[in-house]
Protein backbone atom coordinates (compact mmCIF):
# COMPACT_ATOMS: atom_id res chain seq x y z
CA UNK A 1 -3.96 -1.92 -29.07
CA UNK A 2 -0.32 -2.02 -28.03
CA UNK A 3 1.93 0.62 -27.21
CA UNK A 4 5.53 -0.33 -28.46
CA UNK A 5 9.03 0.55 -26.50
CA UNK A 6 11.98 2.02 -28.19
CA UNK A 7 14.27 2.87 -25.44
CA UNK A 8 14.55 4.26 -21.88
CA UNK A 9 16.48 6.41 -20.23
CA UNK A 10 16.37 7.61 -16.29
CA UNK A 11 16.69 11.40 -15.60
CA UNK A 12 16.64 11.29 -12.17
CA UNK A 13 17.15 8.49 -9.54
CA UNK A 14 17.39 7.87 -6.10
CA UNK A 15 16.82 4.62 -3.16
CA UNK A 16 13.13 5.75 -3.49
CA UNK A 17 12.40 6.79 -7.25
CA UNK A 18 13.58 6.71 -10.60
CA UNK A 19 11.62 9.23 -13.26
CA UNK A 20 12.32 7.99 -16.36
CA UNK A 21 11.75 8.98 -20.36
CA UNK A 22 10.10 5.80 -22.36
CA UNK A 23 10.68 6.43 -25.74
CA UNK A 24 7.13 5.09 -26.83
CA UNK A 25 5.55 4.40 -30.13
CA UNK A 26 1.37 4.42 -30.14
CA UNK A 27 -1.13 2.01 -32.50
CA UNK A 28 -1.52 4.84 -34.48
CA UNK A 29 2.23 5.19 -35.39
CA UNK A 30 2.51 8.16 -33.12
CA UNK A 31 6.44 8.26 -31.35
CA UNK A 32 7.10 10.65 -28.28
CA UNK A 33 8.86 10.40 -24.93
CA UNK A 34 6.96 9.33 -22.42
CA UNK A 35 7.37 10.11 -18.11
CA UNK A 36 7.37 7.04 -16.19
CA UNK A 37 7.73 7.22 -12.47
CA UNK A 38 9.14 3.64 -11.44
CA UNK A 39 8.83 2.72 -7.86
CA UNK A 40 9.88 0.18 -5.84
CA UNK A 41 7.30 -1.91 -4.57
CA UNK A 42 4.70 -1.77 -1.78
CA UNK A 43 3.36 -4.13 1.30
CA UNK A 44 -0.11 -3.51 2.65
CA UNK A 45 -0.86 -5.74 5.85
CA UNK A 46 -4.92 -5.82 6.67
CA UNK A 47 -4.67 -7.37 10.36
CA UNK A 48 -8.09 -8.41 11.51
CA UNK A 49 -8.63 -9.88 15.41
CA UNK A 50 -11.24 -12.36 16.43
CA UNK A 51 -13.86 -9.22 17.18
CA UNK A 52 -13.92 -8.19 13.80
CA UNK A 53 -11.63 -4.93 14.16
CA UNK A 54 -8.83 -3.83 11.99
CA UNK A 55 -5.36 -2.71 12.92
CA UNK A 56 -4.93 0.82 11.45
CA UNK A 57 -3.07 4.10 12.18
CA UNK A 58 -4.05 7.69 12.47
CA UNK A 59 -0.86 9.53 10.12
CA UNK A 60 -0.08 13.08 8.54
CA UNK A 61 0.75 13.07 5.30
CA UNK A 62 2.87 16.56 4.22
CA UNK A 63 2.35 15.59 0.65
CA UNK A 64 -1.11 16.11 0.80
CA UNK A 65 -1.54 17.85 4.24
CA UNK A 66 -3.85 15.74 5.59
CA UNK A 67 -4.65 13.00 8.36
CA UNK A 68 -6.70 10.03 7.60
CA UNK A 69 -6.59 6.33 8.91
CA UNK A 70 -4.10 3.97 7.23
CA UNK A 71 -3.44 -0.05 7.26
CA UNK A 72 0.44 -0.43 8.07
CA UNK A 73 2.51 -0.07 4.65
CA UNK A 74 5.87 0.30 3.40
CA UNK A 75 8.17 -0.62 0.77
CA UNK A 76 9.28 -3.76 -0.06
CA UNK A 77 13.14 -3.83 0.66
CA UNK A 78 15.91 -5.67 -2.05
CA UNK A 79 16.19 -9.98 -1.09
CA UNK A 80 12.89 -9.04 0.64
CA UNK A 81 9.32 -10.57 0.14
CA UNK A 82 6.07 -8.79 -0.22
CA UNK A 83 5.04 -11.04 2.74
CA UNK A 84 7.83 -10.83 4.84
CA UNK A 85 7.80 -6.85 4.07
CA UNK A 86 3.81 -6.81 5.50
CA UNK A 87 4.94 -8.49 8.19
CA UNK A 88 7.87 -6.34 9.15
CA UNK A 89 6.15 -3.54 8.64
CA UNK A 90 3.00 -4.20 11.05
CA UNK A 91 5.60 -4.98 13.63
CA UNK A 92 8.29 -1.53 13.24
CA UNK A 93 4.87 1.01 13.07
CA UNK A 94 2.17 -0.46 15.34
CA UNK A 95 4.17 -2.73 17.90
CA UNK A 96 1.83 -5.81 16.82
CA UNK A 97 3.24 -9.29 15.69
CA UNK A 98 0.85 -10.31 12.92
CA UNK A 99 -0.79 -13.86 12.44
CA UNK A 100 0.47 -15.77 9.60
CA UNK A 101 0.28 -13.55 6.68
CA UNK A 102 -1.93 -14.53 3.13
CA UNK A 103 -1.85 -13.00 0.11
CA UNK A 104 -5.73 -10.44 0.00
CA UNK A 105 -5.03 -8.40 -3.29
CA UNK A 106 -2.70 -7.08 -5.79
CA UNK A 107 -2.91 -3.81 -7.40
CA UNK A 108 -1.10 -1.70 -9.79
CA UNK A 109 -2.73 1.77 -8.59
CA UNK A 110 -1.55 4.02 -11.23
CA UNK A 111 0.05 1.79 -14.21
CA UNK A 112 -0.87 4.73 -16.71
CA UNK A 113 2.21 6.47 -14.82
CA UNK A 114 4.04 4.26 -12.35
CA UNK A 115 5.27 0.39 -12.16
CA UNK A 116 4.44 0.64 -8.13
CA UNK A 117 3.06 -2.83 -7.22
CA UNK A 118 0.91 -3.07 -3.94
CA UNK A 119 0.53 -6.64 -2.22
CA UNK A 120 -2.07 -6.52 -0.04
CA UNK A 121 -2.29 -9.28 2.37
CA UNK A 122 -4.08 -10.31 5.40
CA UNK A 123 -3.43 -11.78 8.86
CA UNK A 124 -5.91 -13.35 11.45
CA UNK A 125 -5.21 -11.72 14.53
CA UNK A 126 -1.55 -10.03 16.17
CA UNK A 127 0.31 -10.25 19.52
CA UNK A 128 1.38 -7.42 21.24
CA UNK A 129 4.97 -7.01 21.15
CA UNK A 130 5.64 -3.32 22.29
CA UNK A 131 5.55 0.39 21.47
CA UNK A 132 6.27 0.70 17.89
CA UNK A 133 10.13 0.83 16.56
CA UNK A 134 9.12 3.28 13.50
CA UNK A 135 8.53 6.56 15.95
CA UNK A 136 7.44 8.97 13.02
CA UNK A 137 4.85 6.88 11.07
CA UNK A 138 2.24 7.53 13.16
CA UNK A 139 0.08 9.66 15.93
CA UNK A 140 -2.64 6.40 17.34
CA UNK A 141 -3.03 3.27 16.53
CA UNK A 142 -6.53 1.60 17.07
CA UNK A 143 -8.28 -1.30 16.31
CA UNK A 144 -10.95 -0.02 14.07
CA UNK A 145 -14.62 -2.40 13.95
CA UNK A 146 -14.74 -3.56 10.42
CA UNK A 147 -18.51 -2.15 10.51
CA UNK A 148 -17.28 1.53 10.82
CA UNK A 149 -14.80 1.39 8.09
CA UNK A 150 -17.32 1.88 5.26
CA UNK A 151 -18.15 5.40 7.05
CA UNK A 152 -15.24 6.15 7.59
CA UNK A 153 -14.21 5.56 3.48
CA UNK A 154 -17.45 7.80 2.81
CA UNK A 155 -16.16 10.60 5.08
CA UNK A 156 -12.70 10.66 3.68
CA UNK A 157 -11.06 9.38 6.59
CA UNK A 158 -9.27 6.35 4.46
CA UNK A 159 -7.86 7.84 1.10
CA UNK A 160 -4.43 6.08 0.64
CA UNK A 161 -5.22 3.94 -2.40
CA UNK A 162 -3.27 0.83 0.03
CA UNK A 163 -5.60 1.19 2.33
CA UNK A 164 -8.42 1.30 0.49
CA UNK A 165 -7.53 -1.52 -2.14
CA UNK A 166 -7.23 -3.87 0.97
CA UNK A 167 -10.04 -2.50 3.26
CA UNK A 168 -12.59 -2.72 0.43
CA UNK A 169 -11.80 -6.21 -1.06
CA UNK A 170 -12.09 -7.10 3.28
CA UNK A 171 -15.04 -5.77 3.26
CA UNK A 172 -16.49 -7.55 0.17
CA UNK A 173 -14.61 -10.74 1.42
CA UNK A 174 -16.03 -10.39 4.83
CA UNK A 175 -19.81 -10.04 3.17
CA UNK A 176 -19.60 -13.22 1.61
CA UNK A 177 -18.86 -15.33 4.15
């Protein structure tokens, strides 16, 4: 069953976020205004070196007020691609050049609110480059083993939906092989 649209209209916007009113029309004949939150998109870079270990970083997030373990993210800028954006991104908040960079997963996180995108993508191996250009983003950045990631999802220590969208389809890709 298909919603239909009627009309938009944005009630607040900035560089970040735009919170708009869908004027929406359900199967059932049903017609209300409806919040969408439309982001811009995301980049989600999984870098994994030749001992099996994943780049990730220890952050604070004030939103929630908590610290968990993170794959380097950010948003996709305008003229910019999701792959290029991965790849910048690794770079300005851990200091590591990735490996060529291939599409992992896509995912739409929360489409029942938001249009945010996530391209998740994946890059065999990094070179050091230097301390990290993007000074706020992070408190450590390790190399996690693959095989401790799966505890680490079960003790809350990866809840960004990014990170765990990408670190989850790893893992399963990772078991098939």
């Amino acid at each position: 069953m298909e919603w239909k649209t009627h009309g938009e209209r944005q009630i607040y916007t900035n560089k970040w976020v735009n919170l708009c009113l869908v004027d929406v029309q359900q199967p059932d004949g049903r017609r209300w205004e409806y919040h969408v939150v439309r982001l811009r998109h995301l980049a989600v870079a999984a870098v994994v070196n030749d001992q099996q270990e994943v780049l990730m970083m220890w952050r604070h997030r004030f939103i929630t007020d908590s610290w968990a373990w993170e794959l380097p993210m950010g948003l996709v800028e305008e003229g910019e691609s999701p792959e290029d954006a991965a790849a910048r991104e690794v770079l300005e908040e851990t200091g590591w050049r990735p490996g060529p960079i291939k599409p992992l997963i896509y995912a739409e996180p929360a489409n029942g609110i938001t249009d945010s995108q996530h391209h998740v993508f994946r890059a065999d191996g990094a070179t050091y480059d230097g301390p990290p250009t993007e000074e706020n983003e992070s408190d450590r950045i390790e190399w996690i083993p693959l095989s401790e990631v799966r505890g680490m999802i079960d003790r809350r220590e990866i809840v960004s939906s990014g990170s765990l969208v990408g670190l989850l389809y790893l893992l399963m890709d990772e078991s098939i092989r």
